[in-house]
Protein backbone atom coordinates (compact mmCIF):
# COMPACT_ATOMS: atom_id res chain seq x y z
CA UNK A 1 222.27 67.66 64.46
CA UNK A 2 221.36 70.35 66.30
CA UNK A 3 217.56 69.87 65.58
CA UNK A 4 217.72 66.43 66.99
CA UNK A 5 219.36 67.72 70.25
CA UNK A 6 216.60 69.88 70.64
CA UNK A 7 213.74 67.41 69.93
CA UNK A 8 215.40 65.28 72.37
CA UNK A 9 215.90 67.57 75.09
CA UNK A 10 212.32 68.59 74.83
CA UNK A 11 211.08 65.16 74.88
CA UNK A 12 213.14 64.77 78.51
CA UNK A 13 212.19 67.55 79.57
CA UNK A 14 207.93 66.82 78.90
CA UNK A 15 208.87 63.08 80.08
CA UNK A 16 209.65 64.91 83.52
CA UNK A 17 207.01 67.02 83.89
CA UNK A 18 203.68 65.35 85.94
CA UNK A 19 201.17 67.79 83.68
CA UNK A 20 201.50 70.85 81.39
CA UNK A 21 201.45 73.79 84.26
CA UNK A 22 198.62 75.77 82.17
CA UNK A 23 195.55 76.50 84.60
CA UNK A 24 193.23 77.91 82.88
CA UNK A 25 193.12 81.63 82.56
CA UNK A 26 190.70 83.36 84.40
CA UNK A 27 189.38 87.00 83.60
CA UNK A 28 191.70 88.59 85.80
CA UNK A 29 194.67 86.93 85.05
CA UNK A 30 193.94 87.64 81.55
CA UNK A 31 193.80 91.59 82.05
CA UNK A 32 196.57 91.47 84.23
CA UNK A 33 198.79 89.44 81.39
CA UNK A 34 197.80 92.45 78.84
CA UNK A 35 198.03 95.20 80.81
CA UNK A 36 201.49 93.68 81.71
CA UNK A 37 202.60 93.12 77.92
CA UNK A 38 200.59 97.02 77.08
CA UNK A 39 203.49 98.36 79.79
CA UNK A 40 206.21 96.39 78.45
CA UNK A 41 205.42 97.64 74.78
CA UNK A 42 205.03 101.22 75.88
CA UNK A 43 208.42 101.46 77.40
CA UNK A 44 209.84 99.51 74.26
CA UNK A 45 208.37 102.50 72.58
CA UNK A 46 209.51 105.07 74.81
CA UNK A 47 213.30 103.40 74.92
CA UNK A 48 213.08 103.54 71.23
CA UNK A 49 212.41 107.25 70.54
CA UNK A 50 214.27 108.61 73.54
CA UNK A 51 217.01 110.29 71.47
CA UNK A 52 214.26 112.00 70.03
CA UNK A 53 212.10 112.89 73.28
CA UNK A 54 215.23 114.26 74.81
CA UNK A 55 215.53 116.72 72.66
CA UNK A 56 212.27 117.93 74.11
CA UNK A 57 212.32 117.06 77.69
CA UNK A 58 215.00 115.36 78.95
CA UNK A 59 213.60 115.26 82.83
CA UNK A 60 210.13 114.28 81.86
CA UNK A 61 211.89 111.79 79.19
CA UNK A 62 213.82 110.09 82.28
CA UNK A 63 210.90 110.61 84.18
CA UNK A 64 208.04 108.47 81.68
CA UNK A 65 210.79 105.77 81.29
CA UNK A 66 211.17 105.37 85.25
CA UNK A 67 207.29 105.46 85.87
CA UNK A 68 206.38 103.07 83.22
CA UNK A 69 209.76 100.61 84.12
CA UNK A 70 208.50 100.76 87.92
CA UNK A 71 204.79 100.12 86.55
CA UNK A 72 206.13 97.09 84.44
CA UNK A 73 208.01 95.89 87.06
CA UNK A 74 204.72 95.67 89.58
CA UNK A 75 202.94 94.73 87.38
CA UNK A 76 204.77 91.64 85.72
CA UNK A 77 205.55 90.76 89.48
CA UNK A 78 201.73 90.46 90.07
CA UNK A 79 200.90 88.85 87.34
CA UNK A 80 203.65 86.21 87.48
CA UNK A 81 202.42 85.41 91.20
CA UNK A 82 199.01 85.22 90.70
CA UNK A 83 199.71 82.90 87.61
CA UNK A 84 202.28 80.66 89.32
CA UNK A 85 199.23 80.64 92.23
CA UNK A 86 196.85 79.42 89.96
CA UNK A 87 198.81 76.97 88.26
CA UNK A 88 200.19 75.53 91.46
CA UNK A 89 196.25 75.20 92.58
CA UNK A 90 195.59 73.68 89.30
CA UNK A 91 198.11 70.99 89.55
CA UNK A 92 197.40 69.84 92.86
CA UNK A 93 193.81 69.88 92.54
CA UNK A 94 194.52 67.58 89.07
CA UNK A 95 196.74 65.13 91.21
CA UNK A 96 193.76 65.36 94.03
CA UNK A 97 191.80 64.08 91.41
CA UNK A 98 193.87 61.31 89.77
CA UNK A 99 194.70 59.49 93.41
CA UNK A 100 191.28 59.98 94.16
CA UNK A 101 189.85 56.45 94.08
């Protein structure tokens, strides 16, 4: 039942979508994306042995978590305009071509 929802609600949703919204990934992009997901990971890690880090240095604790949330946060706010950019360039320039006579 609830598989067949799904398959179905994924079928309407690619019926209403022009063309998949994946431009190509340039060099960039690509560093930006893993530097992005490196951030992300290291203040997974840092979240996850805070208990223990705070024990050491609370401050400097507080502090890492703050400077690599902030970093994240640039960063994955780059990345995601830059992409959105590029796809948005990529469509139109697809649709460009397909009217094109």
């Amino acid at each position: 039942m609830i598989r067949e929802r799904f398959a179905t609600s994924i079928l309407r949703l690619a019926g209403q979508m022009p063309s998949p919204m994946a431009a190509p990934e340039t060099p960039r992009l690509r560093r930006w994306r893993k530097r992005f997901i490196r951030l992300l990971v290291l203040l997974a890690l840092l979240t996850w042995f805070a208990p223990a880090f705070g024990l050491i240095a609370p401050v400097g604790t507080a502090l890492a978590w703050l400077g690599l949330a902030c970093a994240a946060l640039i960063q994955g706010a780059v990345w995601v305009r830059a992409k959105t950019a590029a796809d948005a360039a990529w469509l139109a320039e697809l649709r460009q071509r397909s009217e094109a006579p």
